[in-house]
C-alpha atoms as a PDB file:
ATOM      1  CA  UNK A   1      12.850  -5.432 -13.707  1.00  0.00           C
ATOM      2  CA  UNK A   2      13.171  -3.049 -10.906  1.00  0.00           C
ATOM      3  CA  UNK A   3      12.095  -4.406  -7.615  1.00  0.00           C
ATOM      4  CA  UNK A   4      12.189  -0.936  -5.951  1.00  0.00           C
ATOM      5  CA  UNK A   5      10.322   0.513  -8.941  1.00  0.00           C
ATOM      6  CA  UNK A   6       7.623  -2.260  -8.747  1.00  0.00           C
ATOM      7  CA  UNK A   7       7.551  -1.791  -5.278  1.00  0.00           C
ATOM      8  CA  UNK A   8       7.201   2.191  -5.207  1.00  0.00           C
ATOM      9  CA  UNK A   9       4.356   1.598  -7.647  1.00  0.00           C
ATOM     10  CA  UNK A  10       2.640  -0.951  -5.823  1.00  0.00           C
ATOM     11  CA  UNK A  11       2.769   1.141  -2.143  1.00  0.00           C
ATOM     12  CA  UNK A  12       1.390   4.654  -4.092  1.00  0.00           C
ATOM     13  CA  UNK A  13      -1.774   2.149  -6.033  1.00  0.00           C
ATOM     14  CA  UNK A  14      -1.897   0.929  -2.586  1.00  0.00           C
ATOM     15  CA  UNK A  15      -2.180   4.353  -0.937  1.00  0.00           C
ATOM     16  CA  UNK A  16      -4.485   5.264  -3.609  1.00  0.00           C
ATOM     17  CA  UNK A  17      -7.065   2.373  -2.810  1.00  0.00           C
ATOM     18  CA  UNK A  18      -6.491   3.933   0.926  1.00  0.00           C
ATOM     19  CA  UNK A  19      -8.116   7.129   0.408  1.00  0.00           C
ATOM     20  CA  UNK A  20     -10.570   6.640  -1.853  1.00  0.00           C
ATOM     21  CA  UNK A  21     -11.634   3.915   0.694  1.00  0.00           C
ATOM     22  CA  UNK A  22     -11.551   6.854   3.412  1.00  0.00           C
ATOM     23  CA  UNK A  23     -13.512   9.523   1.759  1.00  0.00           C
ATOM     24  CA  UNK A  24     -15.829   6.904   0.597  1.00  0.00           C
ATOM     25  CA  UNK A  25     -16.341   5.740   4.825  1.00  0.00           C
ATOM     26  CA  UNK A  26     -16.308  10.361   5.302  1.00  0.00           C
ATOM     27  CA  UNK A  27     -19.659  10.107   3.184  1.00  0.00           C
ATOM     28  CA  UNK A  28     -21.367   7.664   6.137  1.00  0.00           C
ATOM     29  CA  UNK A  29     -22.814  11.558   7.602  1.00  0.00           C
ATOM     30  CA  UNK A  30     -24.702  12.204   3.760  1.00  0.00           C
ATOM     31  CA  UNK A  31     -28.259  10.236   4.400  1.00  0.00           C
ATOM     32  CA  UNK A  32     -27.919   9.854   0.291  1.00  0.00           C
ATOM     33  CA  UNK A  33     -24.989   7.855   0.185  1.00  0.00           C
ATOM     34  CA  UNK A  34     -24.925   4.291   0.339  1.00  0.00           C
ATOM     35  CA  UNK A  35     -21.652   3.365   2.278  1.00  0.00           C
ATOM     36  CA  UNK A  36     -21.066  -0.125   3.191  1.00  0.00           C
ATOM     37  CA  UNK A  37     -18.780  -0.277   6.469  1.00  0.00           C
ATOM     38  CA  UNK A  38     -17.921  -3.687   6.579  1.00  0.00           C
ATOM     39  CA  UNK A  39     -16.909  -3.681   2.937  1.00  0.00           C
ATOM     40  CA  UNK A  40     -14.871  -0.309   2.969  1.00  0.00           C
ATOM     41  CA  UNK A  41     -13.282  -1.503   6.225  1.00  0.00           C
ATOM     42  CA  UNK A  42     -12.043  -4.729   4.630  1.00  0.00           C
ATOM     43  CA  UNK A  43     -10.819  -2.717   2.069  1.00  0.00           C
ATOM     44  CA  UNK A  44      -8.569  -0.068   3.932  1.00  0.00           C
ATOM     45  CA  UNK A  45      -7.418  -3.000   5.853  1.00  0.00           C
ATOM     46  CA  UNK A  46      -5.997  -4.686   2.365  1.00  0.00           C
ATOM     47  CA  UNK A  47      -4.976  -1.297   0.876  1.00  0.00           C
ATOM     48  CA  UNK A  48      -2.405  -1.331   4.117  1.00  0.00           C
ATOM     49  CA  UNK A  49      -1.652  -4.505   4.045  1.00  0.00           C
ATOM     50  CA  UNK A  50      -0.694  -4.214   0.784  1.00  0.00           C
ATOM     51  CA  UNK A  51       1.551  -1.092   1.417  1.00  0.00           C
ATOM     52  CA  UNK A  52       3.302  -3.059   4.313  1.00  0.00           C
ATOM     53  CA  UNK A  53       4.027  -5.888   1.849  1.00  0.00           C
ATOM     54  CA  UNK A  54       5.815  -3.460  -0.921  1.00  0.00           C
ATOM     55  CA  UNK A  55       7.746  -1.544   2.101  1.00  0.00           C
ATOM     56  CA  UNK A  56       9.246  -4.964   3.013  1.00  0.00           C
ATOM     57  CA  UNK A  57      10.062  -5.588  -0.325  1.00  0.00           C
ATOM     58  CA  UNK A  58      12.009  -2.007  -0.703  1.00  0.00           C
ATOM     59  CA  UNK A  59      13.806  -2.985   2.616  1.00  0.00           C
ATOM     60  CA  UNK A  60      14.835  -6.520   1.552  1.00  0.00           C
ATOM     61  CA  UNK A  61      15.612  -5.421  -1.896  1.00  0.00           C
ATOM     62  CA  UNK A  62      17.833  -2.546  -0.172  1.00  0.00           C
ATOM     63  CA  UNK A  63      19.558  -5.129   2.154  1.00  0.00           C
ATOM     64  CA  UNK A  64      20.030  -6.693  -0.810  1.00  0.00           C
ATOM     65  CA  UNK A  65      21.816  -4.457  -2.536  1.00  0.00           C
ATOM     66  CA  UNK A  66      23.630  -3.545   0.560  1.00  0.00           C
ATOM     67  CA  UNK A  67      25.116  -6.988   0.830  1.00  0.00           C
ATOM     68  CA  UNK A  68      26.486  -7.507  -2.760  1.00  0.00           C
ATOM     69  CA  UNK A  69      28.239  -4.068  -2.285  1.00  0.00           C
ATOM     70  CA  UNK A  70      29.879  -5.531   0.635  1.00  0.00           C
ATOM     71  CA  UNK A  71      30.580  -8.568  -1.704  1.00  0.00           C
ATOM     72  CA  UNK A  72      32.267  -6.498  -4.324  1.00  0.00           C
ATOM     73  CA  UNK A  73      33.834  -4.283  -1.862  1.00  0.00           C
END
């Protein structure tokens, strides 16, 4: 299993749950939609909190790699 991979995968579902967050929260202006603020702010703040998460695993997986290189080196 590919941590990268996973990790990839995991920021661009993560990005995904961003925007349609965001274009939900656009709709507030249309008197027809029912947009709850609280709810799609929670969200967008977990959709980037999740992203953050899988960026620091590409990082430490990267370091990781980095270092048993050096080993074998």
């Amino acid at each position: 299993m590919d941590p990268i991979a996973t990790a990839a995968y995991g920021m661009f579902q993560a990005s995904k749950r961003f925007e349609a967050s965001a274009l939900r929260t656009a709709q507030m202006g249309d008197p027809e939609a029912q947009v709850d603020l609280v709810a799609e702010t929670v969200e967008q703040i977990g959709a980037k909190t999740a992203f953050s998460a899988n960026a620091a695993v590409v990082r430490t997986a990267d370091e990781m790699n980095k270092a048993l290189l050096d080993i074998l080196a």
